[in-house]
Protein backbone atom coordinates (compact mmCIF):
# COMPACT_ATOMS: atom_id res chain seq x y z
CA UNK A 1 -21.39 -19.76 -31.15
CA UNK A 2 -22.67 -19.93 -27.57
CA UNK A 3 -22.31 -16.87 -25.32
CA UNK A 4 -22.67 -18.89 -21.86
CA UNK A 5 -20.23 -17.97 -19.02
CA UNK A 6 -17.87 -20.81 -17.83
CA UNK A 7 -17.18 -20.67 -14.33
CA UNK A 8 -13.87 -21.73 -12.82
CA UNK A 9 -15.14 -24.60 -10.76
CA UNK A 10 -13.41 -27.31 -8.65
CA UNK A 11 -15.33 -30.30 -7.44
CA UNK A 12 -13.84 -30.69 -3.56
CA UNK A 13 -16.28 -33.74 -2.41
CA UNK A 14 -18.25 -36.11 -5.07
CA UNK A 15 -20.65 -36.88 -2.29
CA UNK A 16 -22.62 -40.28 -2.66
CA UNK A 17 -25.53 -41.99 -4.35
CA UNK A 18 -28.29 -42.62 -2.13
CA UNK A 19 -30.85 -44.91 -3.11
CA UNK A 20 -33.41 -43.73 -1.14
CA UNK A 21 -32.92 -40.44 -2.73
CA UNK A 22 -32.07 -40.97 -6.31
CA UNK A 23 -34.28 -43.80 -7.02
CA UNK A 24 -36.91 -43.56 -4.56
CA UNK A 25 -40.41 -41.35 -3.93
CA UNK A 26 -38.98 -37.68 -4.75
CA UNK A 27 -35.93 -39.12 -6.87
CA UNK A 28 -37.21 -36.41 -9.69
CA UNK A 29 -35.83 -33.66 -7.11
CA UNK A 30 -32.26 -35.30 -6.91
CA UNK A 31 -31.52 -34.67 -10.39
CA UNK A 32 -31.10 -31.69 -12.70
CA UNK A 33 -31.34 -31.39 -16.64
CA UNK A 34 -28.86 -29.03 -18.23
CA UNK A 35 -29.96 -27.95 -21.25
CA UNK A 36 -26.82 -26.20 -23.50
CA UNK A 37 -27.28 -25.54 -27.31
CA UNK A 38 -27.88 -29.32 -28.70
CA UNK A 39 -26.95 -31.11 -25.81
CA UNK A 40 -29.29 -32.33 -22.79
CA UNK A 41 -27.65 -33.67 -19.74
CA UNK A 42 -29.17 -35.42 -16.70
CA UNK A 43 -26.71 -34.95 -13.52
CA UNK A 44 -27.48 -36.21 -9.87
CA UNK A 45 -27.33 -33.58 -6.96
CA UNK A 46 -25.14 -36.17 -4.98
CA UNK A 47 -25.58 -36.42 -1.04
CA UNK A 48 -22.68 -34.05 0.72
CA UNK A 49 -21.37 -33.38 -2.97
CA UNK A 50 -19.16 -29.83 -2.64
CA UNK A 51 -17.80 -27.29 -4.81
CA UNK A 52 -16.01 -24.22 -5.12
CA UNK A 53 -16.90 -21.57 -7.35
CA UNK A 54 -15.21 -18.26 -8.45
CA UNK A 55 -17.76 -15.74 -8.30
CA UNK A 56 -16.44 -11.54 -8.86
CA UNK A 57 -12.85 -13.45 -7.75
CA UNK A 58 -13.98 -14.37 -4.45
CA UNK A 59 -14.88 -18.32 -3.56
CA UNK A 60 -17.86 -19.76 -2.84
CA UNK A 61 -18.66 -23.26 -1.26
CA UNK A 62 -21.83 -24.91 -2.42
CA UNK A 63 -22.69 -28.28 -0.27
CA UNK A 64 -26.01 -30.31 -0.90
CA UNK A 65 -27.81 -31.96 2.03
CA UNK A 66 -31.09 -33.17 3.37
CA UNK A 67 -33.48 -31.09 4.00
CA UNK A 68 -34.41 -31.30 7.77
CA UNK A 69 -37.83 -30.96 7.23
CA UNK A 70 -38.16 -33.47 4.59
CA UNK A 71 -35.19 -35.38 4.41
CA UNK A 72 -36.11 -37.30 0.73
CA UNK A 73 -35.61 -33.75 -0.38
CA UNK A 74 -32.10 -31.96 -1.32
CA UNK A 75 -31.36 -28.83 0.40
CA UNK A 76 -28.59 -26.62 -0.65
CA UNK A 77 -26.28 -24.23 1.03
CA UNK A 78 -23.78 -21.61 -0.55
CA UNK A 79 -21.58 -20.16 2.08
CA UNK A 80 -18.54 -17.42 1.20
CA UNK A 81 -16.14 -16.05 4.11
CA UNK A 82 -18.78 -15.62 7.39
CA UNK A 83 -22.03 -15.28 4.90
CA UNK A 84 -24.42 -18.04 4.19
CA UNK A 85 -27.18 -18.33 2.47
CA UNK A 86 -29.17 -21.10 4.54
CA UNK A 87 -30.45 -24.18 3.54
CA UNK A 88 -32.68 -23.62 0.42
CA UNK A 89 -34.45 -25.53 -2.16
CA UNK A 90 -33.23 -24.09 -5.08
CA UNK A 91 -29.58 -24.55 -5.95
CA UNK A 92 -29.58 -21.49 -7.93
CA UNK A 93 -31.33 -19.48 -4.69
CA UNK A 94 -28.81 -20.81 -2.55
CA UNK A 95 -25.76 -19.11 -4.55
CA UNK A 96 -27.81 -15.91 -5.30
CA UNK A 97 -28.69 -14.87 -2.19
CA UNK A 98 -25.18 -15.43 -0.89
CA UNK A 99 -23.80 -13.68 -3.41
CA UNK A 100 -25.96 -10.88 -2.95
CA UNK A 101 -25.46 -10.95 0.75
CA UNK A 102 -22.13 -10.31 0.43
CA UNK A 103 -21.70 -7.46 -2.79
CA UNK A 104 -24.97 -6.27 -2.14
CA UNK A 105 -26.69 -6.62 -5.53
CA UNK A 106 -29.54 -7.89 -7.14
CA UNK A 107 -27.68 -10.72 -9.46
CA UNK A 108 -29.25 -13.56 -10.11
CA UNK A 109 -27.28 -16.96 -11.16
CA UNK A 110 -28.04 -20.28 -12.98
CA UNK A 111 -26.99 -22.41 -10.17
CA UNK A 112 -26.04 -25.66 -12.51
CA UNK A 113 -24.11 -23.71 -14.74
CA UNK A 114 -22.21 -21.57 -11.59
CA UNK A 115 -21.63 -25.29 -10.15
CA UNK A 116 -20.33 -26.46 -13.43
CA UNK A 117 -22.32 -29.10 -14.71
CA UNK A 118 -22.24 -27.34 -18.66
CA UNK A 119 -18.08 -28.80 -18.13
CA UNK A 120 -17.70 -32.33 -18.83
CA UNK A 121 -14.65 -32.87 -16.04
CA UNK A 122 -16.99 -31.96 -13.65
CA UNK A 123 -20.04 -34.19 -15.08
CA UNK A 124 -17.86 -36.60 -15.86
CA UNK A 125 -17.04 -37.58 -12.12
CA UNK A 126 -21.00 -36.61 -10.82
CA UNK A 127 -21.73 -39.75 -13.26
CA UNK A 128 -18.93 -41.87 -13.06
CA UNK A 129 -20.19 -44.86 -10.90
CA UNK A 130 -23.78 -44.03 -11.73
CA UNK A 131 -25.36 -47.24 -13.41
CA UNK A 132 -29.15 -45.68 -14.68
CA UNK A 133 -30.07 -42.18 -15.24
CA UNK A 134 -33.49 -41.40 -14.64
CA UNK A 135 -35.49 -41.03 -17.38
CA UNK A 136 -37.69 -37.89 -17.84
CA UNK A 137 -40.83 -37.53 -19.95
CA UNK A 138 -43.43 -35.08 -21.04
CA UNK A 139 -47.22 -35.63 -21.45
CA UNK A 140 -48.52 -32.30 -22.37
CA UNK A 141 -47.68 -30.04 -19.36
CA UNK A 142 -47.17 -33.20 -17.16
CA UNK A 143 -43.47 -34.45 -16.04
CA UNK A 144 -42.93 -37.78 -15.51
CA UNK A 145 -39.98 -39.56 -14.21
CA UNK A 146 -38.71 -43.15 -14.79
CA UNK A 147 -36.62 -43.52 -12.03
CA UNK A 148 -36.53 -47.81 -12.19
CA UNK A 149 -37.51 -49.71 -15.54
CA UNK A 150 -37.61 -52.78 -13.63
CA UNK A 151 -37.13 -56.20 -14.69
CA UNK A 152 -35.94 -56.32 -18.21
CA UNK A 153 -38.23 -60.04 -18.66
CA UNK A 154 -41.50 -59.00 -16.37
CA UNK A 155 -41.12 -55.05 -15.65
CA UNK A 156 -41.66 -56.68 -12.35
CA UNK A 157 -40.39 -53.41 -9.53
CA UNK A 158 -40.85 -50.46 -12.52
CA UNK A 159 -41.46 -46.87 -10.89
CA UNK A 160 -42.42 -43.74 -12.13
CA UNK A 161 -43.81 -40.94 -11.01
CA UNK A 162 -45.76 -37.75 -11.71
CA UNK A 163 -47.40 -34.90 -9.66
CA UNK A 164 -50.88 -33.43 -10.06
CA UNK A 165 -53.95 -32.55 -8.38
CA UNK A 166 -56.66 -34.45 -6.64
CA UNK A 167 -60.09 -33.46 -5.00
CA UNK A 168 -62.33 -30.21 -4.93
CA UNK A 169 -59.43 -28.41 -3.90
CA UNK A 170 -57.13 -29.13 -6.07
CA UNK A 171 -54.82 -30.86 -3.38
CA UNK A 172 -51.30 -31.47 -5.35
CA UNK A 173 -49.98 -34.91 -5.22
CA UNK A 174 -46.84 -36.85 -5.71
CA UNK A 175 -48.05 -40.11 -7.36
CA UNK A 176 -45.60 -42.85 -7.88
CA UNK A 177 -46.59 -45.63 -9.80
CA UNK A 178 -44.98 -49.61 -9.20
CA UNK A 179 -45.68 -52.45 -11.07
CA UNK A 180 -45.32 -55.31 -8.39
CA UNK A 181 -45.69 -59.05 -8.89
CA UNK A 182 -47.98 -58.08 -12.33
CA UNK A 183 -49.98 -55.87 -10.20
CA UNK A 184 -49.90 -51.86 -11.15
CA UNK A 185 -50.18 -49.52 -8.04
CA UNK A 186 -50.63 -46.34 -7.18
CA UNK A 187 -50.10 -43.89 -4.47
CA UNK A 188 -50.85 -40.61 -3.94
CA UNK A 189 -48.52 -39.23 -1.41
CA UNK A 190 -48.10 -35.33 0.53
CA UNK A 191 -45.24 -34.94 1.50
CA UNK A 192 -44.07 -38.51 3.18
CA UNK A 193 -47.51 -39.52 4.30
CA UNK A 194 -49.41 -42.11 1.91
CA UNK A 195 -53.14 -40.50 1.66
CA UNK A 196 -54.59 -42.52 -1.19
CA UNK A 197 -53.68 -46.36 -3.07
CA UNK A 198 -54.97 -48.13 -6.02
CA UNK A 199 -54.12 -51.06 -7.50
CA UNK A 200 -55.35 -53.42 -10.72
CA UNK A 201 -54.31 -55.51 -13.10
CA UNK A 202 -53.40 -52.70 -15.68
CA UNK A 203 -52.41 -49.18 -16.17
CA UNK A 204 -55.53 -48.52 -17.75
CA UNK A 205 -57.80 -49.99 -15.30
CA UNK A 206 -55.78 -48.76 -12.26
CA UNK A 207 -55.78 -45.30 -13.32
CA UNK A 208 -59.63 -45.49 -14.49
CA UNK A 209 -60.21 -45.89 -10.26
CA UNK A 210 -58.36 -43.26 -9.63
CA UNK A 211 -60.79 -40.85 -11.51
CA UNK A 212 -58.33 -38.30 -12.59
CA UNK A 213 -56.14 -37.48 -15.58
CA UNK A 214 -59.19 -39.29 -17.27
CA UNK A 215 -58.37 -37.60 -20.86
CA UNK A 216 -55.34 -39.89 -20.60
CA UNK A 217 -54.15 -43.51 -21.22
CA UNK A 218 -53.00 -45.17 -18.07
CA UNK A 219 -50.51 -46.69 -20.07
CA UNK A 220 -49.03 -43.62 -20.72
CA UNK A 221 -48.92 -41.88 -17.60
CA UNK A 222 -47.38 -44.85 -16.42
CA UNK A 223 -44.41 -44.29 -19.04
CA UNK A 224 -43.64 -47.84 -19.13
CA UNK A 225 -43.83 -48.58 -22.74
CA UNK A 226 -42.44 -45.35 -23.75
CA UNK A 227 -40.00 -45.46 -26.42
CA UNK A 228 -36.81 -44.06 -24.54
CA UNK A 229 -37.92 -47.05 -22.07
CA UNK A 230 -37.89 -49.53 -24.13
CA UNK A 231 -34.38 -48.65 -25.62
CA UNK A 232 -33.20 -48.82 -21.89
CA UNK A 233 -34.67 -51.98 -21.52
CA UNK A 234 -33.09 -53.11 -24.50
CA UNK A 235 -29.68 -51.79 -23.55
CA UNK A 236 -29.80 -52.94 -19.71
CA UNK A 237 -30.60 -56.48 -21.36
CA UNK A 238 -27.53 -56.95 -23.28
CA UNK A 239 -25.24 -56.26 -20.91
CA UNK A 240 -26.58 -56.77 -17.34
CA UNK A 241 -27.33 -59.85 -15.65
CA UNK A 242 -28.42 -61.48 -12.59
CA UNK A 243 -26.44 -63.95 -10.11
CA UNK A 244 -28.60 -66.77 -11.86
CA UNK A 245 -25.77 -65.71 -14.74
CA UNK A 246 -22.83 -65.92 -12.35
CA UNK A 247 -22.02 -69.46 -13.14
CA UNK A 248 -21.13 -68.33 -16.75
CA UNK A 249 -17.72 -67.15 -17.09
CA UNK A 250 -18.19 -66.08 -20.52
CA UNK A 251 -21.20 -63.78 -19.06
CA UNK A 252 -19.13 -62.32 -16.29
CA UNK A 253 -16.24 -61.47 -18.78
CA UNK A 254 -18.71 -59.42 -20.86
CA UNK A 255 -19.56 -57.66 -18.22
CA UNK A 256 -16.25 -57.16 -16.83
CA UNK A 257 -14.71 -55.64 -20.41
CA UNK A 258 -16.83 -53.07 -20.31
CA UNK A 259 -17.15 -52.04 -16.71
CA UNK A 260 -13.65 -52.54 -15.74
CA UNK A 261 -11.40 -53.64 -18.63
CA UNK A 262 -12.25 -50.17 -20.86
CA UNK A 263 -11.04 -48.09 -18.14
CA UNK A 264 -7.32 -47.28 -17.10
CA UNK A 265 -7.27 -49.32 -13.88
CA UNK A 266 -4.16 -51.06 -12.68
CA UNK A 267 -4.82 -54.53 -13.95
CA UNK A 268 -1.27 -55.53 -12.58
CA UNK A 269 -2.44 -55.96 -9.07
CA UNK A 270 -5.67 -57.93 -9.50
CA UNK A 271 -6.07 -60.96 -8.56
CA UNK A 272 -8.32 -63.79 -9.60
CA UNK A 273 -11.20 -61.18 -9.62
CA UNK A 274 -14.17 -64.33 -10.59
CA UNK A 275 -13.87 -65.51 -7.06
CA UNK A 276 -15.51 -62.41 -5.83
CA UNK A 277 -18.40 -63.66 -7.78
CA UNK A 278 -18.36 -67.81 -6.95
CA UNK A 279 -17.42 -67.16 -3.59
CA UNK A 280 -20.49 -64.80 -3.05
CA UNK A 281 -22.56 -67.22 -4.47
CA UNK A 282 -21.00 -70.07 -2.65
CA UNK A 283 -20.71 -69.25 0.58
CA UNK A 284 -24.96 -68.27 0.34
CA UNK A 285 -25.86 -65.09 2.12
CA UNK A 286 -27.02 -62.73 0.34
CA UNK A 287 -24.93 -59.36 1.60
CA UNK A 288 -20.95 -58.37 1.23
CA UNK A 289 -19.19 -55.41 2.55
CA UNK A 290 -17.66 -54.01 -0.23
CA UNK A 291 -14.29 -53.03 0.85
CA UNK A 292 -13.63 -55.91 2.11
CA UNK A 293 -14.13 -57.95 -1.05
CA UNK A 294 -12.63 -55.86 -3.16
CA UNK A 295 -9.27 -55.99 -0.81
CA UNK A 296 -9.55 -60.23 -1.74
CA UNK A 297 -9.14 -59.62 -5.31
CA UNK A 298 -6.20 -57.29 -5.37
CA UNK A 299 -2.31 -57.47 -3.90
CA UNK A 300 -2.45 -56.75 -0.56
CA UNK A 301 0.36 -54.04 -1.32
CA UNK A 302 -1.96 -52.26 -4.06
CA UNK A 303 -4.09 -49.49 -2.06
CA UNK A 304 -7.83 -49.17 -3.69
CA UNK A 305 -8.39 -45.74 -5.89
CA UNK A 306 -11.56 -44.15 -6.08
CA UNK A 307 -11.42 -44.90 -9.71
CA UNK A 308 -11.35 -48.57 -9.16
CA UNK A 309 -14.00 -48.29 -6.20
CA UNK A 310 -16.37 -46.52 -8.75
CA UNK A 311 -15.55 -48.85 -11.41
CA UNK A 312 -16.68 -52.24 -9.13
CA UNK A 313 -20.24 -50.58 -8.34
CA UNK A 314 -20.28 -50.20 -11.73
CA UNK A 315 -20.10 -53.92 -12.83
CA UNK A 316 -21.72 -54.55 -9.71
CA UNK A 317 -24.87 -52.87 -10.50
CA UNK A 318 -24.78 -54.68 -13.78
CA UNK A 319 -24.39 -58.04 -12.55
CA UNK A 320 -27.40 -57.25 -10.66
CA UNK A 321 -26.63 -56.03 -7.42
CA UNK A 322 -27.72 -53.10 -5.15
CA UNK A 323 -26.28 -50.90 -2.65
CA UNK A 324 -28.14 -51.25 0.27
CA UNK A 325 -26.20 -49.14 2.86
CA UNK A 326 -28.12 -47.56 5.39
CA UNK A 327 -26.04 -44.58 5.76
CA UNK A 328 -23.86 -42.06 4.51
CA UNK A 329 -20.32 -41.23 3.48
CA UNK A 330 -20.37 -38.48 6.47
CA UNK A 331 -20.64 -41.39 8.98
CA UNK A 332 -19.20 -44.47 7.70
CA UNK A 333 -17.22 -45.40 4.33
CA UNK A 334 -18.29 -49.17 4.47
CA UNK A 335 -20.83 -49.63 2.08
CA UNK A 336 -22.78 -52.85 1.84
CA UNK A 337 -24.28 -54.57 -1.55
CA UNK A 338 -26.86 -57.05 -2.18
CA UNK A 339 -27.53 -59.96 -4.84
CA UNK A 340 -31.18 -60.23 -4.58
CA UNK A 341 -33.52 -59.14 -7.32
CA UNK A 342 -35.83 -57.69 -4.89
CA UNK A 343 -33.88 -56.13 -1.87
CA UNK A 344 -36.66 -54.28 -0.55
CA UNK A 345 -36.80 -56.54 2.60
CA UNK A 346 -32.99 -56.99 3.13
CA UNK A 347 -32.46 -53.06 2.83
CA UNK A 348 -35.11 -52.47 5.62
CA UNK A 349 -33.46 -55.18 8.07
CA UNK A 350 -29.80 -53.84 7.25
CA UNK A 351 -31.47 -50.12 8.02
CA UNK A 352 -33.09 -51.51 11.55
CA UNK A 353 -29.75 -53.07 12.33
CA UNK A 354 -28.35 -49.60 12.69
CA UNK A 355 -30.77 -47.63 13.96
CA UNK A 356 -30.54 -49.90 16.83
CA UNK A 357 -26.95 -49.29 16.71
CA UNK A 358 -26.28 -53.07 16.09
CA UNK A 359 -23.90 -52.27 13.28
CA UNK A 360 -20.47 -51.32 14.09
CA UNK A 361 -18.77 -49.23 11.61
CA UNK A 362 -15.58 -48.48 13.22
CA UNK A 363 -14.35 -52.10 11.97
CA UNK A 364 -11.47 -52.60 9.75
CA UNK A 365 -12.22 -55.38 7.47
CA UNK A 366 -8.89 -57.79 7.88
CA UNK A 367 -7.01 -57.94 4.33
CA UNK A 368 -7.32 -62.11 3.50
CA UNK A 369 -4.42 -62.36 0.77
CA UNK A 370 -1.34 -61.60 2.82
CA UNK A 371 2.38 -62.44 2.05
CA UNK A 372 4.12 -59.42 3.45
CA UNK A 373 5.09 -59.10 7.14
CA UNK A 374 5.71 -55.24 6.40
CA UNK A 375 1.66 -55.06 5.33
CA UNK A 376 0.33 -57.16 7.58
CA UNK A 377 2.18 -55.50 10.47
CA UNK A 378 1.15 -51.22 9.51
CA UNK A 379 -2.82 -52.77 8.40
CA UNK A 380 -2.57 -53.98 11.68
CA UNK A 381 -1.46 -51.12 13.09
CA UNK A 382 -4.19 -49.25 11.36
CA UNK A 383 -6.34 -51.55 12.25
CA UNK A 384 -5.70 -50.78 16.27
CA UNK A 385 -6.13 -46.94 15.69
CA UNK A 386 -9.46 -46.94 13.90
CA UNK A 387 -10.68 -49.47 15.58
CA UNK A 388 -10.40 -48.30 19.49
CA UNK A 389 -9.34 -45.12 19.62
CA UNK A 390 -10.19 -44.78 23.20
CA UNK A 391 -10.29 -47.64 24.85
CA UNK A 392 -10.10 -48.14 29.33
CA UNK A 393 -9.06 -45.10 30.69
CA UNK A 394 -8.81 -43.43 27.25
CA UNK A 395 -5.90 -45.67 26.49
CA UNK A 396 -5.67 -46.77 23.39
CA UNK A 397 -4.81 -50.22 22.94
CA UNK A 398 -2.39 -50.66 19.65
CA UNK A 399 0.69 -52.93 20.68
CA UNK A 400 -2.19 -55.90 21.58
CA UNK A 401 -4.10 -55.71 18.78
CA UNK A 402 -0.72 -55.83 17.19
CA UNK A 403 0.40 -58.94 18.51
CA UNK A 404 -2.29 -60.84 18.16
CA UNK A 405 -1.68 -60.55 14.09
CA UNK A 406 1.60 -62.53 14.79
CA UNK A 407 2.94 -65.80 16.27
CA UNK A 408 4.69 -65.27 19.49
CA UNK A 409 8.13 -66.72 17.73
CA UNK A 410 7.62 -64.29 15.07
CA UNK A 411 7.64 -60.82 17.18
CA UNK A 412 10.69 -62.83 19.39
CA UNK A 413 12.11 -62.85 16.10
CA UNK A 414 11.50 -59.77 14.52
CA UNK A 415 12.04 -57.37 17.43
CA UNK A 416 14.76 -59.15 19.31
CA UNK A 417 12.47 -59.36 22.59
């Protein structure tokens, strides 16, 4: 019988998956194993996710955030009445030293078992529109991290990564490994700065020119034909396709009983949910906003639930498309997804669009299946609030973008004017 405290524990934000974070150089610091009796599980410290614990029967608010100093890493903060404990590295330092600060002891605390992660409602939602869980190996004393098994044909954009050291003085690395177009690279970062690359034509021979780990196969270090990688590959193959596969209904429906069907969703409201899919395809470009493609699929009286929401990226991700929003959830809730295998270059243009400010998130996608004057009228109206809240003179202009929704015979009509 296990003698581990359960925390009362209420998850007030979910926060977001960041792809830059989760999946990219330092993704291995974005997740946590929890280790309890028989069971291992792998949980995501989601961007802006917050909690509440019960600590000696007073609350305490854990948030994660970037770190400012290096923003690929997480930073966490506990804070409890006027006390804070700062940003920190370590979860569990974050909720010690507040804890401390405040009953002036010398406690220490688990931090993912204070945050709840050994509870299954709270894991539960942490993983619910998560599509691949890094995978984590051991070699020896050496961790590596699968945090992409690539193409499940070529391994064509696999990454992993490891840390060690390099040089007479014992420098420590970050090394992530790629294997690109059948080439296998790697780099040998500090911190964000690239300081050393290699590439070949094999694990083996690329790792034989970096002149380290020698004792070791390349193959190995790279992790790529692992076991527990090729069982994901194997999964990910059977049910996840491409938009080459989008023509196949039969392929879509697959997809679509076990992403969406299996869970309780309000099937009621949907529409003809295939034409998300053809019309993407086509109309040609590459990149949807997803709100406002989800709103085509579904009675414009039904309002979206995060459950639904979660379930789409879900079948999204396995009909082979990425979320390639360049921001948070703090800033903007539009999110914006991507059908190319390789969205490398689309992610980067879609990122320079708004740091040039060239992206304007204050719109209100319009809702395109409409046969209700009551729901056209108060999106419309919500439509003119969000959308200039201050406009000349700090006016803000809501009967005009009103009227412009409606025929002039219409509003005669309807308000007697």
């Amino acid at each position: 019988m296990s003698n581990a405290h359960h925390y009362h524990v209420t998850l007030l934000d979910v926060g977001s998956i960041v792809y830059e974070l989760h999946y990219g150089l330092y993704a291995q610091n974005w997740w946590t194993i929890h280790s309890q009796e028989n069971n291992r599980t792998i949980v995501p410290f989601r961007l802006y996710m917050r909690l509440m614990c019960l600590l000696n029967k007073q609350q305490f608010f854990v948030t994660v955030i970037q770190k400012e100093k290096n923003i690929l890493h997480p930073g966490f903060i506990c804070t409890s009445g006027n006390s804070s404990s700062g940003v920190q590295t370590s979860l569990s330092n974050a909720i010690t030293i507040a804890y401390n600060t405040i009953f002036k002891t010398k406690t220490t605390f688990s931090g993912p078992a204070v945050i709840g992660l050994d509870q299954i409602n709270i894991t539960s939602q942490l993983l619910e529109d998560v599509y691949f869980i890094p995978i984590f190996l051991t070699l020896d004393k050496i961790s590596i991290v699968i945090s992409n098994i690539g193409d499940t044909d070529t391994y064509d954009g696999f990454i992993s990564s490891l840390i060690t050291a390099k040089g007479k003085n014992h420098d420590r690395y970050l090394i992530q490994q790629q294997i690109v177009n059948n080439k296998f690279i790697l780099d040998f970062y500090k911190g964000t700065n690239l300081e050393f690359h290699y590439e070949d034509e094999s694990a083996l021979t690329v790792w034989k020119k970096a002149k380290i780990l020698t004792k070791y196969n390349g193959t190995d270090l790279f992790g790529y034909l692992h076991s527990s990688v090729v069982q994901e590959r194997l999964t990910k193959s059977m049910i996840t396709y491409t938009s080459q596969h989008w023509h196949s209904i039969e392929k879509l429906n697959a997809v679509f009983d076990r992403h969406i069907k299996s869970r309780k969703l309000n099937m009621s409201s949907m529409l003809k949910w295939h034409s998300l899919f053809f019309n993407w395809l086509k109309e040609g470009h590459s990149i949807i906003q997803l709100d406002k493609v989800l709103q085509s699929i579904y009675l414009p009286t039904y309002q979206l639930q995060d459950k639904d929401i979660c379930a789409w990226k879900a079948m999204l991700n396995a009909c082979g498309c990425t979320n390639i929003t360049p921001f948070t959830k703090d800033i903007s809730q539009l999110e914006f997804w991507m059908r190319s295998k390789n969205p490398t270059i689309d992610r980067a243009n879609l990122k320079k669009l708004y740091q040039n400010k060239m992206l304007d998130l204050n719109i209100i996608p319009p809702i395109t299946i409409t046969n209700s004057i009551e729901v056209n009228f108060w999106n419309a109206f919500k439509q003119s609030l969000n959308c200039n809240k201050s406009g000349p003179y700090n006016r803000t202009r809501i009967l005009s973008i009103i009227v412009e929704k409606f025929a002039y015979l219409e509003l005669q009509e309807k308000l007697q004017v």
